[in-house]
C-alpha atoms as a PDB file:
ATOM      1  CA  UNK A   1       0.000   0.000   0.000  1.00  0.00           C
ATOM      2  CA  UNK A   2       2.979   2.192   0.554  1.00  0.00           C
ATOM      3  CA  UNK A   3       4.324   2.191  -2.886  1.00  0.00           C
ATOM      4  CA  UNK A   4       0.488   3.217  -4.241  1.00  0.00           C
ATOM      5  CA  UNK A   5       1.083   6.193  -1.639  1.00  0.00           C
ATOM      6  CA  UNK A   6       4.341   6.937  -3.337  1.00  0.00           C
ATOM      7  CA  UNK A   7       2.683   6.843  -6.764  1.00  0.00           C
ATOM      8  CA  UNK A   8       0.301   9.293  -5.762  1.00  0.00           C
ATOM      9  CA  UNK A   9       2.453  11.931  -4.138  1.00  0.00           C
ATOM     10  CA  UNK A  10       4.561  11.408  -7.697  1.00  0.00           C
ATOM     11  CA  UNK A  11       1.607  12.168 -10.015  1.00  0.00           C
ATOM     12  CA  UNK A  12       0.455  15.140  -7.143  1.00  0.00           C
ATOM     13  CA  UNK A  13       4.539  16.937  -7.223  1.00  0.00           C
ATOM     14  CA  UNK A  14       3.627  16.645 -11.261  1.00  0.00           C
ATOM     15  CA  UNK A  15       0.822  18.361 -11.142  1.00  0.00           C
ATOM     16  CA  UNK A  16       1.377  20.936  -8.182  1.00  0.00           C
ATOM     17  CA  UNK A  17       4.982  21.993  -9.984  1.00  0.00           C
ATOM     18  CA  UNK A  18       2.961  23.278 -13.150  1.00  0.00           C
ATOM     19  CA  UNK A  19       0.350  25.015 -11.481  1.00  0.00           C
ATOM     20  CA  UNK A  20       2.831  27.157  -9.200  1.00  0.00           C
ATOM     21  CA  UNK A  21       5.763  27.802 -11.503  1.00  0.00           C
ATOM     22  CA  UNK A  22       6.036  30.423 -13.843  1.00  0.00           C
ATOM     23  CA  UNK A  23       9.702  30.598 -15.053  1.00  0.00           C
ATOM     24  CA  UNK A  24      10.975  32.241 -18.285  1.00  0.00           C
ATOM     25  CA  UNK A  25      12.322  29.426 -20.895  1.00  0.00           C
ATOM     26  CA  UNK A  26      15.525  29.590 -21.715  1.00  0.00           C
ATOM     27  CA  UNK A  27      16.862  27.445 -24.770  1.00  0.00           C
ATOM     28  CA  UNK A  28      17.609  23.806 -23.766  1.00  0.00           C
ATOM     29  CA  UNK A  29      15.660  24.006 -20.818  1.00  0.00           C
ATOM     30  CA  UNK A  30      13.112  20.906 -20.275  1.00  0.00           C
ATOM     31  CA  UNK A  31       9.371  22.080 -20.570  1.00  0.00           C
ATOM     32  CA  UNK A  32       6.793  20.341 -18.852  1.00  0.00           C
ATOM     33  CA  UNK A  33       3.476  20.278 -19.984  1.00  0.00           C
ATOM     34  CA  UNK A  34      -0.112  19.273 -18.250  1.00  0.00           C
ATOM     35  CA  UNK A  35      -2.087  17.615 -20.975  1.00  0.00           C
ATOM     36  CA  UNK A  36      -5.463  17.069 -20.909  1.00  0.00           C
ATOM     37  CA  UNK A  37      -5.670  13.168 -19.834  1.00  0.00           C
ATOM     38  CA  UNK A  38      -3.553  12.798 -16.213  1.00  0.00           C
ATOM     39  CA  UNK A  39      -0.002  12.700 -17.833  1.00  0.00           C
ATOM     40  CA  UNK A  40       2.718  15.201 -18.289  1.00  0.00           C
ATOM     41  CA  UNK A  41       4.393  15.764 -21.761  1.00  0.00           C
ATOM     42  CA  UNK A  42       8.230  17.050 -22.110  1.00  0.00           C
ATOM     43  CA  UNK A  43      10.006  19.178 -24.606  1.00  0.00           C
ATOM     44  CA  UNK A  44      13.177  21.125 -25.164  1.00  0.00           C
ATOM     45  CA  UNK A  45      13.165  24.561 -25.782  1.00  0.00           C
ATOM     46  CA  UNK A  46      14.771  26.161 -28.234  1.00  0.00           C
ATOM     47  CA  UNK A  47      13.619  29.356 -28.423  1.00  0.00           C
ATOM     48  CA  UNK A  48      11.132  31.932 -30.106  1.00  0.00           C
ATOM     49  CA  UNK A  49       8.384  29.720 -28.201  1.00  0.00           C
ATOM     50  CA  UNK A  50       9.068  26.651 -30.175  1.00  0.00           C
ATOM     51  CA  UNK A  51      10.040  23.413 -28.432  1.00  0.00           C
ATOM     52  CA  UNK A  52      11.095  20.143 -29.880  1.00  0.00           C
ATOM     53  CA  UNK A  53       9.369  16.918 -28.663  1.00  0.00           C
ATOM     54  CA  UNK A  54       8.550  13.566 -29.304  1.00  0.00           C
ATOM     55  CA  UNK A  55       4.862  12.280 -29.634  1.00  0.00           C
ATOM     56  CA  UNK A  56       1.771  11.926 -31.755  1.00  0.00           C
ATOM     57  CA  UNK A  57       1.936  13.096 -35.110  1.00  0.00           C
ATOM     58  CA  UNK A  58      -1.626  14.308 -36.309  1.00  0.00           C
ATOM     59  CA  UNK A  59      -0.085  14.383 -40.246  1.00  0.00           C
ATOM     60  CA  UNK A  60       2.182  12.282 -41.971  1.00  0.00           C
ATOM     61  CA  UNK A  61       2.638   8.606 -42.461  1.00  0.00           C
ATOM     62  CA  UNK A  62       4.550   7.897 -39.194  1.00  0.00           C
ATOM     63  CA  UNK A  63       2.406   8.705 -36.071  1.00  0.00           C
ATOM     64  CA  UNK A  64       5.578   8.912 -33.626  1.00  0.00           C
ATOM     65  CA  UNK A  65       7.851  11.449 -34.192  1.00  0.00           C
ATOM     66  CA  UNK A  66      10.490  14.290 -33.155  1.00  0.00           C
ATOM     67  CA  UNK A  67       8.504  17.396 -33.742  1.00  0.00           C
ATOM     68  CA  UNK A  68       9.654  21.298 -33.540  1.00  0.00           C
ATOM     69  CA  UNK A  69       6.187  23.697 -33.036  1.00  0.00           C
ATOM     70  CA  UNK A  70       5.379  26.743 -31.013  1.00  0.00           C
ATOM     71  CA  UNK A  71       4.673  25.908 -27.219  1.00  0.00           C
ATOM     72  CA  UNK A  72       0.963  27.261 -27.681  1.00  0.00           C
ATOM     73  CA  UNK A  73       0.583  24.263 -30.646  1.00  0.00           C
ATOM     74  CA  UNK A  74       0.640  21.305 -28.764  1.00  0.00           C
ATOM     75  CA  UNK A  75      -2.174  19.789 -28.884  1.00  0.00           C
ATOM     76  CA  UNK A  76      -3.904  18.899 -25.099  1.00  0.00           C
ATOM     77  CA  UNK A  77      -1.667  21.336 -23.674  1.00  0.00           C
ATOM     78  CA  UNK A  78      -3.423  22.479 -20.532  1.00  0.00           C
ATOM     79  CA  UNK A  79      -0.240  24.268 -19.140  1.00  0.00           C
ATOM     80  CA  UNK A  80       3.551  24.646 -19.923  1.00  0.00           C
ATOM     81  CA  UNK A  81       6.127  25.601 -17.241  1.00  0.00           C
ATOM     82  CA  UNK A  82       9.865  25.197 -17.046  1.00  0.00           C
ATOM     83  CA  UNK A  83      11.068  22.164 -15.079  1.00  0.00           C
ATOM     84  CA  UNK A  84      14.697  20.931 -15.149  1.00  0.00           C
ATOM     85  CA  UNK A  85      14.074  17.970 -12.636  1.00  0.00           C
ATOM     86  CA  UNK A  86      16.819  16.575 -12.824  1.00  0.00           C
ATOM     87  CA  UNK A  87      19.359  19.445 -12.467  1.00  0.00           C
ATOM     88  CA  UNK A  88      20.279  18.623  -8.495  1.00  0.00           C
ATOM     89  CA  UNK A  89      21.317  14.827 -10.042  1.00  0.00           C
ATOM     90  CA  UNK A  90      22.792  15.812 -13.311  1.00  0.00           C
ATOM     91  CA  UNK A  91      24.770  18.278 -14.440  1.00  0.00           C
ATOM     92  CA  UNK A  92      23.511  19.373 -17.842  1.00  0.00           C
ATOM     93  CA  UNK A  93      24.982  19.821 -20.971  1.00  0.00           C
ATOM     94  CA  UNK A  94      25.807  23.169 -22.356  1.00  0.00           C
ATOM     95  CA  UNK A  95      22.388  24.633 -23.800  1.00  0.00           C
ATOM     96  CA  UNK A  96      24.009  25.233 -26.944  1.00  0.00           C
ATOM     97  CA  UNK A  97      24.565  21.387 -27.134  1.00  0.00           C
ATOM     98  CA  UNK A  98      21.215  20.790 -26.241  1.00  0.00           C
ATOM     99  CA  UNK A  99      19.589  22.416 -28.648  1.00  0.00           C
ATOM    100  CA  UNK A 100      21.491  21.315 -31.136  1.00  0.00           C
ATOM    101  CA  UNK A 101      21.106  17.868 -30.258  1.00  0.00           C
ATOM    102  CA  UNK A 102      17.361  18.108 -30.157  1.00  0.00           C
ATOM    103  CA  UNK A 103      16.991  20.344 -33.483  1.00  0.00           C
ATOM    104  CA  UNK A 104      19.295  17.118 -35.203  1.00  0.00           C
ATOM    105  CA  UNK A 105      16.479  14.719 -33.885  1.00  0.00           C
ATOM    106  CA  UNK A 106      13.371  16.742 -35.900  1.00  0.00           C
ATOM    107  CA  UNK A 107      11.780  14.534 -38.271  1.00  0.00           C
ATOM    108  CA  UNK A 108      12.931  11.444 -36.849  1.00  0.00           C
ATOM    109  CA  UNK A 109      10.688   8.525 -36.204  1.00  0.00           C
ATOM    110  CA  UNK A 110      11.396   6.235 -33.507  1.00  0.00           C
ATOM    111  CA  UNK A 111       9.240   3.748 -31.977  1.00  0.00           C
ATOM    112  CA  UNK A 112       6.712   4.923 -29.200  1.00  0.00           C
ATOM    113  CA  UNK A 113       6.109   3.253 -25.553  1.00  0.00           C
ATOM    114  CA  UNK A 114       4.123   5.169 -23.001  1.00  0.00           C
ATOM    115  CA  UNK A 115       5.918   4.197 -19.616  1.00  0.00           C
ATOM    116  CA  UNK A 116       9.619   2.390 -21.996  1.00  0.00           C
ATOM    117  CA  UNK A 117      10.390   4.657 -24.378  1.00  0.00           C
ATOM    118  CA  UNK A 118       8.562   8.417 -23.910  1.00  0.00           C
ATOM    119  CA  UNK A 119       9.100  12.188 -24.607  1.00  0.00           C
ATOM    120  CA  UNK A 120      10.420  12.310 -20.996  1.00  0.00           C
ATOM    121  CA  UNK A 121      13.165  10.015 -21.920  1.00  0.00           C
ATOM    122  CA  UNK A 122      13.865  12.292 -25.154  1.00  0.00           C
ATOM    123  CA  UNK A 123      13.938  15.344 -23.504  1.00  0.00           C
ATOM    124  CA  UNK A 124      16.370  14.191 -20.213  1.00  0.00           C
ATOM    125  CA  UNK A 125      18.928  12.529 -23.190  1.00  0.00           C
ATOM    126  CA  UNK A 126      18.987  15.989 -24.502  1.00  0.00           C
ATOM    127  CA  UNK A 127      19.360  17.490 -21.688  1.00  0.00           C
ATOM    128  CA  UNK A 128      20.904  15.612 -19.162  1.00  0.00           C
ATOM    129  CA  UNK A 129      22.143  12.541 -21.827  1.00  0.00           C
ATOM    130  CA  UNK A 130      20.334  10.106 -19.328  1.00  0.00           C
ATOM    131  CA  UNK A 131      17.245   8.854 -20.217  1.00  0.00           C
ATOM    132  CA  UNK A 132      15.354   9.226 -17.627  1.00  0.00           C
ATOM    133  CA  UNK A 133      11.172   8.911 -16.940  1.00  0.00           C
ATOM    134  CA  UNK A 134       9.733   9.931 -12.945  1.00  0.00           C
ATOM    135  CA  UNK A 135       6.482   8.424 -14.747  1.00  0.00           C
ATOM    136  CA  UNK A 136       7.778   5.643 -15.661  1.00  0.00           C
ATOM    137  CA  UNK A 137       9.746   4.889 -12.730  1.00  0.00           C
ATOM    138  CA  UNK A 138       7.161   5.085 -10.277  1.00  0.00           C
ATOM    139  CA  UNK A 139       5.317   2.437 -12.204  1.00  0.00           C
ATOM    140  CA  UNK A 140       8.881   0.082 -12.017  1.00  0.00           C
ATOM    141  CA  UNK A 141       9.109   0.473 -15.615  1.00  0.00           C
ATOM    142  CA  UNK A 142      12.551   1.107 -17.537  1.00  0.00           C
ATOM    143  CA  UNK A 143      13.560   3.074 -20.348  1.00  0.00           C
ATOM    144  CA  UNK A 144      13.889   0.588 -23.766  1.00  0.00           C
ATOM    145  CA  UNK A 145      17.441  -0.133 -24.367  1.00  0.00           C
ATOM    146  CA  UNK A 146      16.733   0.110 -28.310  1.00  0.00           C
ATOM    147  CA  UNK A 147      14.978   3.164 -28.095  1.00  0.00           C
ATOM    148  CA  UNK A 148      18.054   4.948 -26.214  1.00  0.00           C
ATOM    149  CA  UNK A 149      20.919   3.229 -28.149  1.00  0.00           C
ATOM    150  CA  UNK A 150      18.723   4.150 -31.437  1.00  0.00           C
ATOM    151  CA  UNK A 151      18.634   7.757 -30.121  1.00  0.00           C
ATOM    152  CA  UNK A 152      22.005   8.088 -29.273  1.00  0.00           C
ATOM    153  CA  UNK A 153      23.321   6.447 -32.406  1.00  0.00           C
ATOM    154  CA  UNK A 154      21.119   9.388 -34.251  1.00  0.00           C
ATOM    155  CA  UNK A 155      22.793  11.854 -32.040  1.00  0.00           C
ATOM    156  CA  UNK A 156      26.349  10.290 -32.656  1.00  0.00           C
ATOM    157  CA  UNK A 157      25.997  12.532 -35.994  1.00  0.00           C
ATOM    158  CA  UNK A 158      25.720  15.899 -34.102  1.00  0.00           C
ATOM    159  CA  UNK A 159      27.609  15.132 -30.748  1.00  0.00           C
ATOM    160  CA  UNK A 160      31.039  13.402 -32.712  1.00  0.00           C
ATOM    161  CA  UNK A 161      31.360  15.600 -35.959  1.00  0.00           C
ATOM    162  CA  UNK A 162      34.498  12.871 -37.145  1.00  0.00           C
ATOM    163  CA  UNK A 163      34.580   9.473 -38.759  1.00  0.00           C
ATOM    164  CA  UNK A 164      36.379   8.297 -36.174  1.00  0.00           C
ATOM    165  CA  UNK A 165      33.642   8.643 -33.505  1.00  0.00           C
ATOM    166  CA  UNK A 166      30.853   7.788 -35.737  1.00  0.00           C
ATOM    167  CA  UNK A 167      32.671   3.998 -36.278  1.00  0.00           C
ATOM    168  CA  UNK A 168      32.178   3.908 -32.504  1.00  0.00           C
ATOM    169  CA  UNK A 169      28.749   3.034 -33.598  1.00  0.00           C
ATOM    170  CA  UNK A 170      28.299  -0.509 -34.663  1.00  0.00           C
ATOM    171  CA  UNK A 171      24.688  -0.580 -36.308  1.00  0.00           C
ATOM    172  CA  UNK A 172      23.867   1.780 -39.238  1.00  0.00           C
ATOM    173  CA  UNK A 173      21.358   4.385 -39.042  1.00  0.00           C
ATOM    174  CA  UNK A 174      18.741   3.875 -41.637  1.00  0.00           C
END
């Protein structure tokens, strides 16, 4: 019964955080978002009011996807605040890197797993290069080991820059 208590107090930080926050993005900061259903979504920003995230795709053949869109276009957006959660336990990267990591993912389809492989995990490897999901966790779930190592592979392109780091990578990118 304890660990349903825990669960709980989890979802009511969520929720509480976005209601009494009201800090100024700054690029490569995470954005949380209350959505309409009882879940939080995650972005990066990168300025100008645009974040890039990964989730539903209302257009387009592939229905999961890295998106870049104004903050005030995501759709079942209730509320957006700044939350970098996991500052006090990472160190993050430089927010130039961060951005640029995230803008590299736009377009990109990966495969989509509510509580395994989520926009929280996308946005903390940006940020933090940890994927990392309070959501997820509190149900014991993990992130997917693809998803991350397909992710990381993609970013390999942006973070490395030479051959030589890029043949670190044993599987191609298709």
């Amino acid at each position: 019964m304890e660990s349903f208590w825990n669960v709980v107090a989890g979802i009511k930080q969520d929720i509480e955080h976005i209601f009494q926050k009201g800090d100024t993005p700054k690029p490569g900061d995470m954005i949380q978002f209350q959505m309409v259903l009882p879940f939080q979504h995650w972005g990066i920003y990168i300025g100008n009011g645009e974040i890039v995230h990964f989730g539903f795709s209302f257009s387009g053949a592939f229905p999961y996807m890295i998106r870049r869109e104004k903050i005030k276009d995501v759709i079942g957006a209730v509320k957006s605040v700044v939350w970098n959660k996991f500052d006090h336990k990472y160190p993050p990267l430089d927010p130039t890197r961060v951005v640029k990591r995230a803008l590299h993912m736009v377009n990109k389809v990966l495969n989509f797993n509510f509580v395994t492989a989520n926009c929280e995990h996308f946005a903390t490897l940006m940020r933090y290069d940890k994927a990392l999901s309070d959501q997820a966790e509190r149900f014991n779930f993990t992130v997917d080991q693809d998803f991350e190592e397909e992710i990381r592979r993609r970013l390999a392109e942006v973070d490395c820059g030479s051959e030589e780091c890029l043949s670190t990578f044993q599987r191609k990118i298709p």
